[in-house]
C-alpha atoms as a PDB file:
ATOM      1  CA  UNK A   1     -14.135   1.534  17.966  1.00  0.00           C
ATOM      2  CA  UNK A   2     -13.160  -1.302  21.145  1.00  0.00           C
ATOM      3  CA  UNK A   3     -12.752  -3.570  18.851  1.00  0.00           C
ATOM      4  CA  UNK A   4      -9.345  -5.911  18.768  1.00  0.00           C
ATOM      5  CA  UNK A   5      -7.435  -5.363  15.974  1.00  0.00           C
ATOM      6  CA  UNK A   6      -6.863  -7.939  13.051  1.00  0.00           C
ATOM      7  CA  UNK A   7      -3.727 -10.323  12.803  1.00  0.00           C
ATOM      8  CA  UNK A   8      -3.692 -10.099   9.218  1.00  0.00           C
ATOM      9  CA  UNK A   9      -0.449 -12.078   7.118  1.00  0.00           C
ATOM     10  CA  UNK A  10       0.603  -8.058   7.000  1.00  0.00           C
ATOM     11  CA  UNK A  11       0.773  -8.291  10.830  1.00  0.00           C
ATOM     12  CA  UNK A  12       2.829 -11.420  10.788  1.00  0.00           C
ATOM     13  CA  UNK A  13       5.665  -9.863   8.813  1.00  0.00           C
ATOM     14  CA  UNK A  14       5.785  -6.929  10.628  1.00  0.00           C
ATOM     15  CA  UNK A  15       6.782  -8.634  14.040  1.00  0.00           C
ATOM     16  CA  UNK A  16       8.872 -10.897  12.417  1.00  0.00           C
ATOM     17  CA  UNK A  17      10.430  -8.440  11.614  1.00  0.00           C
ATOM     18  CA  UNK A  18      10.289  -7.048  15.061  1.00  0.00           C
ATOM     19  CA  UNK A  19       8.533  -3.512  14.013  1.00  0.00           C
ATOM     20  CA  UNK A  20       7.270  -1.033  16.010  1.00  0.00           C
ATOM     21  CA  UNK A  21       3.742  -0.080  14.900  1.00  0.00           C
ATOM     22  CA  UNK A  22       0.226   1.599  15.801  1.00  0.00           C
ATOM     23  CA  UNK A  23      -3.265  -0.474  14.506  1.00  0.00           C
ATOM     24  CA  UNK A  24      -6.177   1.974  13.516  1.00  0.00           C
ATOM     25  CA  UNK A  25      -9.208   0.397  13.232  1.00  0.00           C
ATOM     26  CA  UNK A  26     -11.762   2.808  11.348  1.00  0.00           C
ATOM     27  CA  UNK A  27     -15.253   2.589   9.675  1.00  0.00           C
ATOM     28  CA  UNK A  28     -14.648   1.456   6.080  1.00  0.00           C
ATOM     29  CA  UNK A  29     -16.475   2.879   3.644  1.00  0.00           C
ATOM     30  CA  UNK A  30     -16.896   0.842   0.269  1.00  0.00           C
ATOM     31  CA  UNK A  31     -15.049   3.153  -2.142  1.00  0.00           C
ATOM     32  CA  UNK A  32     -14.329   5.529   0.113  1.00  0.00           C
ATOM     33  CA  UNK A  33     -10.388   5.450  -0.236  1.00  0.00           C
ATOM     34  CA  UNK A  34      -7.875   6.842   1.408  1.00  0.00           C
ATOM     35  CA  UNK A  35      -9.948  10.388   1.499  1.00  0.00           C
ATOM     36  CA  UNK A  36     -12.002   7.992   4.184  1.00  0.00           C
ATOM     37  CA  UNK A  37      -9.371   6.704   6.072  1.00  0.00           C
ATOM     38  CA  UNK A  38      -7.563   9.901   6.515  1.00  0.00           C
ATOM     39  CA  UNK A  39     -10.909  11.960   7.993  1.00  0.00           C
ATOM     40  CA  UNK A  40     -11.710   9.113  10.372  1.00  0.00           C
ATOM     41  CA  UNK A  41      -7.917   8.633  11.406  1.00  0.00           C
ATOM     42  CA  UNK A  42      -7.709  12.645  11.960  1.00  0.00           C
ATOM     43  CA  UNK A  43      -4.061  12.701   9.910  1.00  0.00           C
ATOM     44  CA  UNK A  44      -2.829  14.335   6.277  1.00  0.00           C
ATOM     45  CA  UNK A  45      -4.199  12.227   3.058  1.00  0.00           C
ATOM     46  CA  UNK A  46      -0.617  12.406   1.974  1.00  0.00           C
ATOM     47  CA  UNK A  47       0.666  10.248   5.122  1.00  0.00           C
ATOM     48  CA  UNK A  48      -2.141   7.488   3.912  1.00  0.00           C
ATOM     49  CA  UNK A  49      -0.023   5.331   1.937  1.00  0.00           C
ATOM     50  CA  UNK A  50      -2.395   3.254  -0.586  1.00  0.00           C
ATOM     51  CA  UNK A  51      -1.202  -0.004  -2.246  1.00  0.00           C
ATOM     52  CA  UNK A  52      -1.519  -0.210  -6.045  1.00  0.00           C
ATOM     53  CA  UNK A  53      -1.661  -3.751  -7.549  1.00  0.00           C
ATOM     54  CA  UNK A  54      -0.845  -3.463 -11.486  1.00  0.00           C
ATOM     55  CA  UNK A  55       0.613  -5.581 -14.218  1.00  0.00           C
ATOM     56  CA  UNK A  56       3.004  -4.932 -17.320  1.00  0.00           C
ATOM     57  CA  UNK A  57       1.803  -5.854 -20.784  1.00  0.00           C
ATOM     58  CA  UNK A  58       2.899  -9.684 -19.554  1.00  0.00           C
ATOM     59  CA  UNK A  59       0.320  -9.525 -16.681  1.00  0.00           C
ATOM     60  CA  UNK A  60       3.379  -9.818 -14.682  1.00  0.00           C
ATOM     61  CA  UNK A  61       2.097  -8.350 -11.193  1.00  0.00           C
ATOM     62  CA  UNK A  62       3.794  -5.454  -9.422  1.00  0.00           C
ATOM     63  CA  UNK A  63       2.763  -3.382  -6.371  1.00  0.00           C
ATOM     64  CA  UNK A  64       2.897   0.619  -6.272  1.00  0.00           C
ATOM     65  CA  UNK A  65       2.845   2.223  -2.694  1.00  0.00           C
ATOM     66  CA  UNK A  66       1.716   5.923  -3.551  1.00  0.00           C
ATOM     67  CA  UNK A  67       0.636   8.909  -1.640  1.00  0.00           C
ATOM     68  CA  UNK A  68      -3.149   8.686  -0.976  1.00  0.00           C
ATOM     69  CA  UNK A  69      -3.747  12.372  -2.623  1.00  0.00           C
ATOM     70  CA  UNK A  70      -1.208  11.504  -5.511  1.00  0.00           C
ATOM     71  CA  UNK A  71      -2.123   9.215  -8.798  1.00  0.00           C
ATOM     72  CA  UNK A  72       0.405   7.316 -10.515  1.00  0.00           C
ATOM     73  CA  UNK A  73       1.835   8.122 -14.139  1.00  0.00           C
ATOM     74  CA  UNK A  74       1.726   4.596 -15.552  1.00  0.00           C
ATOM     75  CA  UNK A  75       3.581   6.093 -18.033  1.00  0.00           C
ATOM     76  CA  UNK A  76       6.410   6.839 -16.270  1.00  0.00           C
ATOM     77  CA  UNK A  77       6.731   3.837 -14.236  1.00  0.00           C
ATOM     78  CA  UNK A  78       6.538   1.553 -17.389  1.00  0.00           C
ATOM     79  CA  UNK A  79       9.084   3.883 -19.013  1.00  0.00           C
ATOM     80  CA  UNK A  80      11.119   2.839 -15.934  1.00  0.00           C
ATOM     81  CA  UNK A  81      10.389  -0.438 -15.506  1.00  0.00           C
ATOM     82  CA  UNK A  82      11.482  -0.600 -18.733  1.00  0.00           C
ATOM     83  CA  UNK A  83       8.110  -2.105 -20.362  1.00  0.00           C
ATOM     84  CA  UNK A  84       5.456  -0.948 -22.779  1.00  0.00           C
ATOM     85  CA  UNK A  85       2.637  -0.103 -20.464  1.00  0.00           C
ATOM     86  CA  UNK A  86       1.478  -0.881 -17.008  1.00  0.00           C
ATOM     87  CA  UNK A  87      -2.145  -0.885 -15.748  1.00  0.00           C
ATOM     88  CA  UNK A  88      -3.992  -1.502 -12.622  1.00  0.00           C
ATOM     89  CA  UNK A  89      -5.586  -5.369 -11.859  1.00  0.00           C
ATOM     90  CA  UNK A  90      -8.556  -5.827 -12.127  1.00  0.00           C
ATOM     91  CA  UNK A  91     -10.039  -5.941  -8.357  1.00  0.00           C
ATOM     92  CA  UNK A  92     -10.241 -10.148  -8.627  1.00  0.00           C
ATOM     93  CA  UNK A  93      -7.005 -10.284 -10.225  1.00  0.00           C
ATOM     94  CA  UNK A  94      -5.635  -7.946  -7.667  1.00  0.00           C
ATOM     95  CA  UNK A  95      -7.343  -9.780  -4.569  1.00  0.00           C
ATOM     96  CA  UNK A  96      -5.675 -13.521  -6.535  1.00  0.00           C
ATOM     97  CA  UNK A  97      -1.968 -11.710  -6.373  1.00  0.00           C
ATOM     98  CA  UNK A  98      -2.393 -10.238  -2.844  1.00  0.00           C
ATOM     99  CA  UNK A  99      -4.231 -12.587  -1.091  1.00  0.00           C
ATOM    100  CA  UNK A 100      -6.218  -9.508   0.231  1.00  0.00           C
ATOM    101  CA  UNK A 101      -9.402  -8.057  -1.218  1.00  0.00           C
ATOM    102  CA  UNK A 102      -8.929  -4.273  -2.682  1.00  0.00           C
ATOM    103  CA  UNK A 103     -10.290  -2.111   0.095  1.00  0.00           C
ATOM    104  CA  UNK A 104      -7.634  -4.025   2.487  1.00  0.00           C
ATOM    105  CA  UNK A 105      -4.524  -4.622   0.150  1.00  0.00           C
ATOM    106  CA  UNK A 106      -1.356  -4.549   2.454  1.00  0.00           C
ATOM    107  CA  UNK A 107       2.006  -4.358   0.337  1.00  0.00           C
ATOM    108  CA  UNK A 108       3.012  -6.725   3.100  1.00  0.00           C
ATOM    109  CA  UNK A 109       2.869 -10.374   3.444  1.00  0.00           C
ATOM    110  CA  UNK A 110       1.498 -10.734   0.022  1.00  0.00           C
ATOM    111  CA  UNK A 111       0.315 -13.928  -1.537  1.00  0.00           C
ATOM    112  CA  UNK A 112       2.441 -13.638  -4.791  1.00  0.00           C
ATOM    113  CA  UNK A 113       6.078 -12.016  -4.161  1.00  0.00           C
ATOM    114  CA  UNK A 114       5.978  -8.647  -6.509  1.00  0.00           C
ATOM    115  CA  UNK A 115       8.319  -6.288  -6.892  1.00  0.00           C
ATOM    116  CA  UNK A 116       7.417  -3.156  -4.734  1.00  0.00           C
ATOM    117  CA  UNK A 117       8.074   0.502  -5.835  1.00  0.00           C
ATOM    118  CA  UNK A 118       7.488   3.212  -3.603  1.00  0.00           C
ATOM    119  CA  UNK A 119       7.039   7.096  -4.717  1.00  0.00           C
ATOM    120  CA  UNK A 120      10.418   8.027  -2.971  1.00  0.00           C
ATOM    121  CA  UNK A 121       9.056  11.374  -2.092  1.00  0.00           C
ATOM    122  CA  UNK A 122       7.124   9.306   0.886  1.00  0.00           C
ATOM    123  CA  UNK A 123      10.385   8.884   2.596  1.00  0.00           C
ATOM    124  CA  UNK A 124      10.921  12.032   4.429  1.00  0.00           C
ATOM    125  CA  UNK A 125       7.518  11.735   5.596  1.00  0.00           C
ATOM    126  CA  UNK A 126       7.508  11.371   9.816  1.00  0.00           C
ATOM    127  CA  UNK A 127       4.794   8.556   9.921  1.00  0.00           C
ATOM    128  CA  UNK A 128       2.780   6.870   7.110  1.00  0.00           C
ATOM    129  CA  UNK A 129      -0.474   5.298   7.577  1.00  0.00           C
ATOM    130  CA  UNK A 130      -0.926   1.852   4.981  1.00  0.00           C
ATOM    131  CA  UNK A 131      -3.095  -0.929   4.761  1.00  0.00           C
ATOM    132  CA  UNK A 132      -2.801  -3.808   7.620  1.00  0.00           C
ATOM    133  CA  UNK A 133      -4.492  -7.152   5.434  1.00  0.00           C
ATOM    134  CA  UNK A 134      -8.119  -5.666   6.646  1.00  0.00           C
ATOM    135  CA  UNK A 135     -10.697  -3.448   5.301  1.00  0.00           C
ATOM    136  CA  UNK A 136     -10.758  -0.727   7.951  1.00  0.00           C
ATOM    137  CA  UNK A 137      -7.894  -0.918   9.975  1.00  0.00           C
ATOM    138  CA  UNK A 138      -4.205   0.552   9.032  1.00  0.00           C
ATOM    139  CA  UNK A 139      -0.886   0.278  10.750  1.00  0.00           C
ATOM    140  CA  UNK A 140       1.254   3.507  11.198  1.00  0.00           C
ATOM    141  CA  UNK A 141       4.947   3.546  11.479  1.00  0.00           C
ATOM    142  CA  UNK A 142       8.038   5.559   9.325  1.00  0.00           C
ATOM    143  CA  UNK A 143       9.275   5.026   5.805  1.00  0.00           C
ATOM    144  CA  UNK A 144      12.004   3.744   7.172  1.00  0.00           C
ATOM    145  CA  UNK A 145      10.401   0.401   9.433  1.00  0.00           C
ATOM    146  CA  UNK A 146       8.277  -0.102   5.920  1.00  0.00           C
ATOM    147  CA  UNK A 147      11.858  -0.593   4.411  1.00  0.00           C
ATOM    148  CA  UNK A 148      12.785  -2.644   6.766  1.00  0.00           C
ATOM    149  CA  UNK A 149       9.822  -4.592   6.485  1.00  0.00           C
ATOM    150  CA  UNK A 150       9.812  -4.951   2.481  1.00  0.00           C
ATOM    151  CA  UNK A 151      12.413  -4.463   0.038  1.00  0.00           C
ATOM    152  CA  UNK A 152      11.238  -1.973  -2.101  1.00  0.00           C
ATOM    153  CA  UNK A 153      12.501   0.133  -5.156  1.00  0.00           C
ATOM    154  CA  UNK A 154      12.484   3.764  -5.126  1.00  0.00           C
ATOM    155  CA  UNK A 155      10.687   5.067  -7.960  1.00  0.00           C
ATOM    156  CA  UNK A 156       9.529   8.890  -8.821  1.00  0.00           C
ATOM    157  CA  UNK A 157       6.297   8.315 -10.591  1.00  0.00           C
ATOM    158  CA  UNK A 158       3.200  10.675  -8.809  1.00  0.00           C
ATOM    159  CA  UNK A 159       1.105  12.895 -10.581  1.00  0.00           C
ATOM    160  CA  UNK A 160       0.067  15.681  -7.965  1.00  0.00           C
END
C-alpha cells in the first residue's frame, strides 16, 4: 500500500509526546481482527495489541489493552476493579467513548478519559503493534513508549 498514513487524535498524542513509532497501513477486513492485521503485517498475533472498550455495572467506561490471541476474564478484572461485573460496549457506545469506530479504536487520544489497564504480561514484549485512530493502519513501538504515552494500570486478567 503507497498510501500516506492517517494523522489520527492517536497520532497527535504520540508526538506530543515525542514517540518514536512505525505506521502500518494494511487491508482491513470487517471483522477480521487482529488474526487480520497480524497475517498482512507479517508479525506474532500476540505482539497485536487490541483495545477493549467495556463498562462496570455503572456504564462507567474503561479501556482493556490485551494480547490479540488472548481474551479477557471479565471476571477477574471486575474482581479487581473492585466492581460486580464488567462487559464490553456495545460497538456505538464504544465508538461515543472513543471517538473512534471499533475496527480502529486507539487506547490513545480518546474522546472520554478512561482508565486504561494493560495485561502486564505485554510488557516484556520487544515491539507491540496497536491501533493508530484508523481502520487499517497500526503504529508499532515498545511497551515501554505506550507507557509513556498513556498512564495505564497493570492488570493480570488474559485467558490464553
Amino acid at each position: 500500500m503507497s498510501e500516506k498514513a492517517p494523522v489520527t487524535q492517536a497520532i497527535r498524542v504520540l508526538r506530543q509526546h515525542k514517540i518514536d513509532f512505525t505506521e502500518h497501513l494494511y487491508a482491513y477486513e470487517e471483522k477480521g481482527g487482529t488474526a487480520v492485521s497480524a497475517r498482512e503485517l507479517g508479525v506474532d498475533e500476540h505482539c497485536v495489541i487490541k483495545t477493549l472498550v467495556m463498562e462496570d455495572e455503572k456504564k462507567q467506561p474503561l479501556v482493556v489493552l490485551m494480547h490479540g490471541d488472548c481474551e479477557v476474564s471479565t471476571k477477574n478484572l471486575a474482581r479487581f476493579i473492585g466492581c460486580k461485573t464488567i462487559t464490553p460496549c456495545a460497538p456505538e457506545v464504544a465508538n461515543k467513548h472513543s471517538g473512534y469506530m471499533v475496527g480502529g479504536t486507539s487506547p490513545l487520544g480518546t474522546k472520554k478519559t478512561m482508565p486504561v489497564y494493560l495485561q502486564q504480561s505485554i510488557l516484556p514484549l520487544e515491539k507491540i503493534y496497536l491501533n493508530g485512530g484508523k481502520r487499517g493502519f497500526l503504529v508499532g513501538m515498545t511497551p515501554a513508549q505506550l507507557q509513556q504515552a498513556l498512564k495505564v494500570i497493570l492488570v493480570d486478567v488474559a485467558n490464553e
